[in-house]
Protein backbone atom coordinates (compact mmCIF):
# COMPACT_ATOMS: atom_id res chain seq x y z
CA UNK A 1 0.00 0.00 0.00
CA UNK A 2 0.98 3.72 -0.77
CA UNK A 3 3.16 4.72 2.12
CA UNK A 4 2.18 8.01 4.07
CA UNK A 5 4.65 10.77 2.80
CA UNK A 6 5.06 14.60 3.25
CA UNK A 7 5.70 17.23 0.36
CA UNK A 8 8.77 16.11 -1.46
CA UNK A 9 8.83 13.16 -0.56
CA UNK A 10 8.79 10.02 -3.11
CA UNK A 11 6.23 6.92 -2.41
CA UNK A 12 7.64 4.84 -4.78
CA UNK A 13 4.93 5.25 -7.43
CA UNK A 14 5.55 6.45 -10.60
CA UNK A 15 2.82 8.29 -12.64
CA UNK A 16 2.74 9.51 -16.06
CA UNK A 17 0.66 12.51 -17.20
CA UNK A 18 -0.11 12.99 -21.08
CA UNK A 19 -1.71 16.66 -22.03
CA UNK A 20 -1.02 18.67 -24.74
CA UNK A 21 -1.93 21.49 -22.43
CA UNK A 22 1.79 22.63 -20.70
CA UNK A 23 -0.78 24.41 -17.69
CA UNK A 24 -2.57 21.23 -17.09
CA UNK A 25 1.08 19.52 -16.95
CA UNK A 26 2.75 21.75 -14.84
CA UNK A 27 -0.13 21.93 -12.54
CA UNK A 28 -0.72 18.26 -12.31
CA UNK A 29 3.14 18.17 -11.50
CA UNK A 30 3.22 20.53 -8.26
CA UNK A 31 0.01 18.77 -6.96
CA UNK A 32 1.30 14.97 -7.90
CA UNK A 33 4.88 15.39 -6.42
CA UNK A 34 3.15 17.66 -3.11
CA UNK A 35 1.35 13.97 -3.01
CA UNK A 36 4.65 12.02 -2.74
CA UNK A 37 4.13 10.29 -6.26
CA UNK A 38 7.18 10.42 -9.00
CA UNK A 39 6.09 12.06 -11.91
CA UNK A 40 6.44 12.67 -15.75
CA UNK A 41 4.87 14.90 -18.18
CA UNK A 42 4.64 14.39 -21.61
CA UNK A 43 2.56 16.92 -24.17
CA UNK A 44 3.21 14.84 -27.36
CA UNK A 45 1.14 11.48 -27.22
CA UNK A 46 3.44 9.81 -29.37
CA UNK A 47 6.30 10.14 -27.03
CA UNK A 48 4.41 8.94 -24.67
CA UNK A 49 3.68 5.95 -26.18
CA UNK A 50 7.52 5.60 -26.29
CA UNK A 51 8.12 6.29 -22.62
CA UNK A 52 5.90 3.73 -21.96
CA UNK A 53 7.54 1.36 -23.78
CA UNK A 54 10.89 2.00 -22.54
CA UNK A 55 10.25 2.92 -18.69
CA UNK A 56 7.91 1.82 -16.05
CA UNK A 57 5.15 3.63 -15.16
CA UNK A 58 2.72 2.51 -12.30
CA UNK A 59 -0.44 4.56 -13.79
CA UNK A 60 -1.00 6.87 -16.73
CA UNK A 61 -3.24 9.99 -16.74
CA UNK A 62 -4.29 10.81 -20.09
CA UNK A 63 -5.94 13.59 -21.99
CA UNK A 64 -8.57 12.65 -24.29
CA UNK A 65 -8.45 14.99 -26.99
CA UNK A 66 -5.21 15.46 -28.37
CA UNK A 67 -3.29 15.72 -31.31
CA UNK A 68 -2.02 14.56 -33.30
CA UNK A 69 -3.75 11.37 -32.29
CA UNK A 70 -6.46 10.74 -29.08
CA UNK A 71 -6.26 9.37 -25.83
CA UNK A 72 -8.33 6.35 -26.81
CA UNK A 73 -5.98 5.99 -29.70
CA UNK A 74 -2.84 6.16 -27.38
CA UNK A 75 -4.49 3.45 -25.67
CA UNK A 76 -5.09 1.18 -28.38
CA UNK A 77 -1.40 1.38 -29.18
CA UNK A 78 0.17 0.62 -25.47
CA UNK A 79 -2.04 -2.19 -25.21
CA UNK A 80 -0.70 -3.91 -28.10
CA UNK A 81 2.52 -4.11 -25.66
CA UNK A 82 1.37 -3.61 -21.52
CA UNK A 83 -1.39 -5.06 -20.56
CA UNK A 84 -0.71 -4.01 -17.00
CA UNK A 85 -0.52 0.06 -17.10
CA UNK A 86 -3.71 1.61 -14.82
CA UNK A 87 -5.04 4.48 -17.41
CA UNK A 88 -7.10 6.97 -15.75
CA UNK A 89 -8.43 9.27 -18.49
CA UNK A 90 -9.05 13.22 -18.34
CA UNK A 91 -11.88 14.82 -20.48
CA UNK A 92 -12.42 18.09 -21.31
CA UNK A 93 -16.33 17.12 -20.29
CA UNK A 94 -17.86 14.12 -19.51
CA UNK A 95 -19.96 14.44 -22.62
CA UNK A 96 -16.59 14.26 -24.89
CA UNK A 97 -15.43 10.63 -23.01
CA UNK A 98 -14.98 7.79 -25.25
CA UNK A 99 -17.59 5.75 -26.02
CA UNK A 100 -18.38 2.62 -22.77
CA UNK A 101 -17.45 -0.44 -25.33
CA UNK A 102 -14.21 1.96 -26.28
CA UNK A 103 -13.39 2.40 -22.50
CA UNK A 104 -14.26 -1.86 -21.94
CA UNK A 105 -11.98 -2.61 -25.07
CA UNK A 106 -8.95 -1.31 -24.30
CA UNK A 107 -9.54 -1.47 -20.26
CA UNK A 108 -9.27 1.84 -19.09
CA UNK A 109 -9.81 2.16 -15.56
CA UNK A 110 -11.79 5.08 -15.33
CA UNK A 111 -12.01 9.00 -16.58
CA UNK A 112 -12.35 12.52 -14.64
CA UNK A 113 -13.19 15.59 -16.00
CA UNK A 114 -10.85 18.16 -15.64
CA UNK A 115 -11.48 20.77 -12.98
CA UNK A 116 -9.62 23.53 -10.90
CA UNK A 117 -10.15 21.27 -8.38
CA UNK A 118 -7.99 18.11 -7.87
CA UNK A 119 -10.02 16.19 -5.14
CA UNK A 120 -12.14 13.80 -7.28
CA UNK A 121 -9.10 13.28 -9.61
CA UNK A 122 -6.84 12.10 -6.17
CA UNK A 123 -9.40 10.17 -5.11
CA UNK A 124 -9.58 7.85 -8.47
CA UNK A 125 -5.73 8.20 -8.13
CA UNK A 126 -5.45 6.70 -4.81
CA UNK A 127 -7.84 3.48 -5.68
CA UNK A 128 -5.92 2.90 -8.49
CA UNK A 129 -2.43 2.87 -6.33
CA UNK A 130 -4.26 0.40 -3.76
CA UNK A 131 -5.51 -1.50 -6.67
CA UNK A 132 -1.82 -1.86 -8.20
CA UNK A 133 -0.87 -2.44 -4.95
CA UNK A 134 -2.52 -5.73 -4.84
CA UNK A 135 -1.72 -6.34 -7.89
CA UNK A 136 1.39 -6.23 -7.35
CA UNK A 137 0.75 -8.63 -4.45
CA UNK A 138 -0.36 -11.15 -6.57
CA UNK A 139 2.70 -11.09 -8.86
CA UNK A 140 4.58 -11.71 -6.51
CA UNK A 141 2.63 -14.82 -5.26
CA UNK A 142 2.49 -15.76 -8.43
CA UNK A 143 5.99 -15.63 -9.20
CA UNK A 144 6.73 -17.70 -6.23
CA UNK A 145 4.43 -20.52 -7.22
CA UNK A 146 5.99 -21.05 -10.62
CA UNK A 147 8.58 -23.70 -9.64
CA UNK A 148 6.31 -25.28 -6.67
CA UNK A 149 3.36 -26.76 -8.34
CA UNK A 150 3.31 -29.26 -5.02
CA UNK A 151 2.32 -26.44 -3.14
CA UNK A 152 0.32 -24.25 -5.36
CA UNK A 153 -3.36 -25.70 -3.64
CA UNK A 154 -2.02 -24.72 -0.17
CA UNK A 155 -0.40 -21.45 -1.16
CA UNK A 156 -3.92 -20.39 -3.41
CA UNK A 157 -5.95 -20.82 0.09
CA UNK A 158 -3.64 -18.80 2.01
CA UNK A 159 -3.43 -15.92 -0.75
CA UNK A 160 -7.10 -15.98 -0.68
CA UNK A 161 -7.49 -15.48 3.25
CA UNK A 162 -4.79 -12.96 3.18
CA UNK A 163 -6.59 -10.66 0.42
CA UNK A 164 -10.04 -11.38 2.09
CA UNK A 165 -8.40 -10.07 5.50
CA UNK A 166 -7.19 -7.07 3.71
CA UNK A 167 -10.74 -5.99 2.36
CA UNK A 168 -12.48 -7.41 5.98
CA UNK A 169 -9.91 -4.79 7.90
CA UNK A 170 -11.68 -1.95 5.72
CA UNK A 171 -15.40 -3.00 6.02
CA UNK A 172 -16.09 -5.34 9.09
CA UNK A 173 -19.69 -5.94 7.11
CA UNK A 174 -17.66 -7.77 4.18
CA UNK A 175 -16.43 -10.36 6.72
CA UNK A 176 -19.82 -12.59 7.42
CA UNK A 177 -21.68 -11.02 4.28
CA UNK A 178 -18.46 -12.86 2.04
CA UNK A 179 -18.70 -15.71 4.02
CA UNK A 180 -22.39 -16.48 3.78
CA UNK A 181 -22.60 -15.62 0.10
CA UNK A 182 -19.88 -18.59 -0.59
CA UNK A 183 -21.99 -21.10 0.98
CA UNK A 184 -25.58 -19.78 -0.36
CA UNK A 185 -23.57 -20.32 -3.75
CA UNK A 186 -22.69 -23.22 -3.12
CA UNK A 187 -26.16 -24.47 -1.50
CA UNK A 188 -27.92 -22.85 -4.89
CA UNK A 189 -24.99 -24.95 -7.12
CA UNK A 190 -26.10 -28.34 -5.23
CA UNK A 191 -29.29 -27.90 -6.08
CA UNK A 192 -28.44 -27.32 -9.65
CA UNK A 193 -26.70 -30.67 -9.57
CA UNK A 194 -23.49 -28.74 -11.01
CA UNK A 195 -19.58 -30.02 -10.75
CA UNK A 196 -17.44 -29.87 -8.08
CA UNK A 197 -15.12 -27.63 -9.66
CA UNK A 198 -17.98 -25.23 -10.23
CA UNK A 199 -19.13 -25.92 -6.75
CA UNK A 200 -15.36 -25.14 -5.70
CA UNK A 201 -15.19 -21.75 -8.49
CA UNK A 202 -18.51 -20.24 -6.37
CA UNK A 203 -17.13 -21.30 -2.97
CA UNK A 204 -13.77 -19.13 -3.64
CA UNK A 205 -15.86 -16.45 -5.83
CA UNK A 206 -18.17 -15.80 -3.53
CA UNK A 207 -15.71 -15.24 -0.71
CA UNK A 208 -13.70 -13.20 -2.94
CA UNK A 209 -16.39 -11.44 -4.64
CA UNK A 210 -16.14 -7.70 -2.73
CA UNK A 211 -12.23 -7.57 -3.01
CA UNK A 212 -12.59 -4.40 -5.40
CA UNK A 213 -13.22 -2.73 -1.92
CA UNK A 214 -10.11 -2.62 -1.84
CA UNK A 215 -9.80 0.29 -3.90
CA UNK A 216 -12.48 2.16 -2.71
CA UNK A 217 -11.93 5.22 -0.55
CA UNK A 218 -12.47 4.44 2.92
CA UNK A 219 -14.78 7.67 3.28
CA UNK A 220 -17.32 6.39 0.76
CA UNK A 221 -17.10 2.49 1.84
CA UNK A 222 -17.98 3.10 5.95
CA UNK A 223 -20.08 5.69 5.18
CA UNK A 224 -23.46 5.67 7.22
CA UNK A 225 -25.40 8.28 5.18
CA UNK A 226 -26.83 8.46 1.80
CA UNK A 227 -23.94 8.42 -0.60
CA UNK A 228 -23.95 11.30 -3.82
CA UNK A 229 -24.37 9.98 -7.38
CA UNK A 230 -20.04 10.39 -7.62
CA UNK A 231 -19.97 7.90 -3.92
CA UNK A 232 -22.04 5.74 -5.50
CA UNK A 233 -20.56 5.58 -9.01
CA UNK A 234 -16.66 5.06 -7.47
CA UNK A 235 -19.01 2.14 -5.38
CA UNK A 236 -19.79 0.79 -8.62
CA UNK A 237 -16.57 0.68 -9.48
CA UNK A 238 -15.19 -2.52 -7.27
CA UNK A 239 -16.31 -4.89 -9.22
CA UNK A 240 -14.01 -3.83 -12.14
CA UNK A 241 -11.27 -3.06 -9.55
CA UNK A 242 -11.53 -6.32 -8.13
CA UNK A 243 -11.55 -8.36 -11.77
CA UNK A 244 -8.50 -6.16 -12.52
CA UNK A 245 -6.70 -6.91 -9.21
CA UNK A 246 -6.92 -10.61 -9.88
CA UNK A 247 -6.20 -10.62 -13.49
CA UNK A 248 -2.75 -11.20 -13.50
CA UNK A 249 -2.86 -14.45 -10.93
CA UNK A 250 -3.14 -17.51 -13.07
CA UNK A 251 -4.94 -18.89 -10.23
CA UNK A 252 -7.59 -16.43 -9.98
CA UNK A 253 -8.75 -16.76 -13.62
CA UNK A 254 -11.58 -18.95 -13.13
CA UNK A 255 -13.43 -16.83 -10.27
CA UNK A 256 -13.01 -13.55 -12.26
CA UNK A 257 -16.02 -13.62 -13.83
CA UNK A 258 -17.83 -13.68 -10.23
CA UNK A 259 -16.03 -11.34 -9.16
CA UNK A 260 -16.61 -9.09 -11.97
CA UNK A 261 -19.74 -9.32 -12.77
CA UNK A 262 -22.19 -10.22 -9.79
CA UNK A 263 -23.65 -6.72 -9.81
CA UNK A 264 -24.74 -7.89 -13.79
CA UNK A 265 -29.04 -7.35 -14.24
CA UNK A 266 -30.19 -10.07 -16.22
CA UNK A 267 -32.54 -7.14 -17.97
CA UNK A 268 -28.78 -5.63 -19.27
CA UNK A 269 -28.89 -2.58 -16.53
CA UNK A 270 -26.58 -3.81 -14.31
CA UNK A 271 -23.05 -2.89 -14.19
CA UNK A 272 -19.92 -3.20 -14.94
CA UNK A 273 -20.60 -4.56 -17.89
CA UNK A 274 -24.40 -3.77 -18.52
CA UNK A 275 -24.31 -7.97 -19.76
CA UNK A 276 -28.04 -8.81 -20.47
CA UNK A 277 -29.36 -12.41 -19.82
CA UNK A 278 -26.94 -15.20 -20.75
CA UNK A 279 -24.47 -13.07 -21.50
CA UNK A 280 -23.69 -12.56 -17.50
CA UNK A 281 -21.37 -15.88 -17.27
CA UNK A 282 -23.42 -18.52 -15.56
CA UNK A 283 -21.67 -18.45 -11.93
CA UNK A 284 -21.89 -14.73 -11.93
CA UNK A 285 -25.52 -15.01 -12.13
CA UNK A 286 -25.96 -17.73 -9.07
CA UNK A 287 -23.13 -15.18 -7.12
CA UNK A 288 -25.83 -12.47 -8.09
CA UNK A 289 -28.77 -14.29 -6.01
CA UNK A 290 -26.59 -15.52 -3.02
CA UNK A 291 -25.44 -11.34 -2.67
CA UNK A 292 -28.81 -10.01 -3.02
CA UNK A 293 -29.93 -12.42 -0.49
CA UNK A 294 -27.51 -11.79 2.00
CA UNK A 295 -27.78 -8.46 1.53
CA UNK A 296 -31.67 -8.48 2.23
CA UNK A 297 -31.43 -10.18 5.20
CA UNK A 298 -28.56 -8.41 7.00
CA UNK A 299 -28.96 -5.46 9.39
CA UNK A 300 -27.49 -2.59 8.27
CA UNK A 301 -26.76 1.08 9.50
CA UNK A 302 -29.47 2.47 7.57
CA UNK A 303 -32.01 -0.28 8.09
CA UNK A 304 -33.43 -3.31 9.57
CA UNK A 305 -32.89 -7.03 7.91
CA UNK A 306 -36.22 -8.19 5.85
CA UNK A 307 -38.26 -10.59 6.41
CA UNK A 308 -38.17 -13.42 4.92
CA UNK A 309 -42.13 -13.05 3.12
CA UNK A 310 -40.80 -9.42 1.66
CA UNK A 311 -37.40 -10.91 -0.08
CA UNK A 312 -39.24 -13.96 -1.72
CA UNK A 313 -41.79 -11.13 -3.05
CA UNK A 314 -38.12 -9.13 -4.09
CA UNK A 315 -37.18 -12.33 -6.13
CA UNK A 316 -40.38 -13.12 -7.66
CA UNK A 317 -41.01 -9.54 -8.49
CA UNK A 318 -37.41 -8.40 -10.21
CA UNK A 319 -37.31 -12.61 -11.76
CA UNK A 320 -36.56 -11.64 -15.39
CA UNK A 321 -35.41 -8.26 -15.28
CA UNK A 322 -32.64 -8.10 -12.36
CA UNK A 323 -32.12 -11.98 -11.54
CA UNK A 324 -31.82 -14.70 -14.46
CA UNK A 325 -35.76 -16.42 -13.52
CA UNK A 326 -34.83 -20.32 -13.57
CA UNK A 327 -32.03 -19.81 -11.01
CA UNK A 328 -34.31 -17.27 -9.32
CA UNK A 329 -36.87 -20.36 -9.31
CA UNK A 330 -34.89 -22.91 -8.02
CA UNK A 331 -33.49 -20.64 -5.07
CA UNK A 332 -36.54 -19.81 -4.17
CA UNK A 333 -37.89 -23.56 -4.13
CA UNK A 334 -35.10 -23.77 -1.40
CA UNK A 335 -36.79 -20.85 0.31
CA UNK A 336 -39.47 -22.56 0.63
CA UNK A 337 -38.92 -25.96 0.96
CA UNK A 338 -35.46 -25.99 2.18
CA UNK A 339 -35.76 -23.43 4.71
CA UNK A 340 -33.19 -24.99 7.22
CA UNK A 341 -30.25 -25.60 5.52
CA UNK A 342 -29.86 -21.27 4.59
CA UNK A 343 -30.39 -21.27 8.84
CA UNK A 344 -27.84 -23.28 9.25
CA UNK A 345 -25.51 -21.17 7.01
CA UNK A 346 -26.94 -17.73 8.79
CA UNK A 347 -26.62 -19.12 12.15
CA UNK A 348 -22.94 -20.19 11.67
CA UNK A 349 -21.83 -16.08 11.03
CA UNK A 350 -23.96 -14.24 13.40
């Protein structure tokens, strides 16, 4: 994690702003160093593009419109070699951003319109340094279990509880709510008569499903009031956080998809993604049911848990539109016929 620095003082990151505007780079400069972060700034895109290939960069910031050649364009081109680089991109106004498949294709983390004001734009700055942060953590792990294929099944459950314990130091809620959404999963996957590697994928995906927390401010994530439509879309944003965390771990690549898309609508208004019906990958949508759930059912700061009459009325009345309807019907069979065995899982993480 980012270290806590004073003015002057480097933190180890290294961040690359691209503007043809010389203000917008000198004034990203003094407030990105003040932060403790090492920076360069580049006004021609195509030396940028360069830089990048030569040097390492932790996390680009990149203007949109440009010449001789866009942001999105500059994109296109480093991904043909880094996969890796965090792009946060800056727009004039949100209404000239790139269109959301453009943004999807070439994975680019997020975009901020410019402003006088920096506080939004350090904000999206410091989730994407926690979310490199893990990243990196996961290299490393990853590294380490090249040449010990013996141990890779004991060393995948202990990365697992170590990330989880990360995100459960942040949010104390995430702790039982992770824990009972792996086993509803699982419950729901028995009843579908599916594999035990699929049973095993929604076991680890649904404990791991919230680790894009990670990379949410702490201010937004504990807080008790009603968040602002900017709170709630950098909310939104953990599920992406969390798929891109992950995707550089071999042995994460099957739970991705959970943890990427359990916030999917089966109606195509969901996010991150906005994946309609069959296009949300099949786990995702049984992760989708199992959160919901848990999340009806839990006390929370701003209200009491419902009962259980009101969330079978939530899943028969959003079947079809927010939850895919023959997995919504077969959970809700066990609702009603199977009763004891979701106790059993409740009662276990009061």
């Amino acid at each position: 994690m980012r270290k806590q620095v004073g003015s002057g003082t480097s933190n180890g990151y290294k961040i690359i702003v691209v503007d043809d505007e010389i203000g917008i780079i000198d004034s990203l400069s003094i407030f990105l160093k003040k932060s403790g972060y090492e920076f360069t700034g580049v006004t021609d895109p195509m030396e940028a593009i360069e830089r990048v290939k030569n040097e390492h960069f932790d996390l680009m910031l990149l203007d949109f419109i440009m010449t001789p050649i866009h942001g999105d364009q500059v994109v296109e081109q480093i991904r043909e070699f880094n996969k890796e680089l965090y792009i946060l991109l800056l727009t004039g106004h949100k209404d000239l951003a790139p269109p959301l498949d453009t943004i999807k294709r070439l994975d680019i983390q997020g975009y901020c319109e410019k402003s006088d004001k920096f506080d939004q734009l350090l904000l999206l700055i410091e989730s994407g340094i926690k979310a490199i942060a893990q990243m990196n953590l996961i290299k490393d792990i990853n590294n380490d279990l090249k040449d010990a294929n013996e141990k890779l099944e004991k060393a995948y459950l202990e990365s697992i509880q170590i990330l989880r314990h990360t995100v459960e130091a942040k949010d104390t809620y995430t702790r039982g709510h992770s824990d009972r959404v792996s086993e509803y999963s699982v419950l729901i996957g028995k009843y579908l008569n599916l594999s035990e590697e699929d049973l095993k994928i929604l076991k680890i995906g649904g404990l791991f499903h919230d680790i894009g927390k990670i990379g949410v401010p702490d201010s937004i994530l504990l807080k008790t009031t009603k968040l602002t439509d900017d709170e709630y879309s950098e909310i939104k944003n953990h599920p992406s956080i969390g798929a891109h965390i992950l995707s550089d771990a071999t042995i994460f690549k099957d739970i991705i998809p959970i943890v990427k898309h359990h916030h999917e609508r089966y109606d195509g208004r969901g996010y991150p993604s906005k994946l309609k019906g069959t296009e949300i990958p099949y786990l995702a949508r049984i992760t989708a049911i199992a959160d919901s759930f848990d999340a009806m059912t839990s006390r929370r700061t701003y209200r009491d848990s419902l009962s259980l009459d009101v969330v079978k009325s939530e899943f028969e009345n959003n079947k079809g539109t927010q939850f895919d309807p023959e997995l919504t019907n077969t959970f809700l069979n066990i609702l009603n016929s199977h009763m004891n065995e979701i106790d059993e899982i409740r009662n276990k993480y009061i």
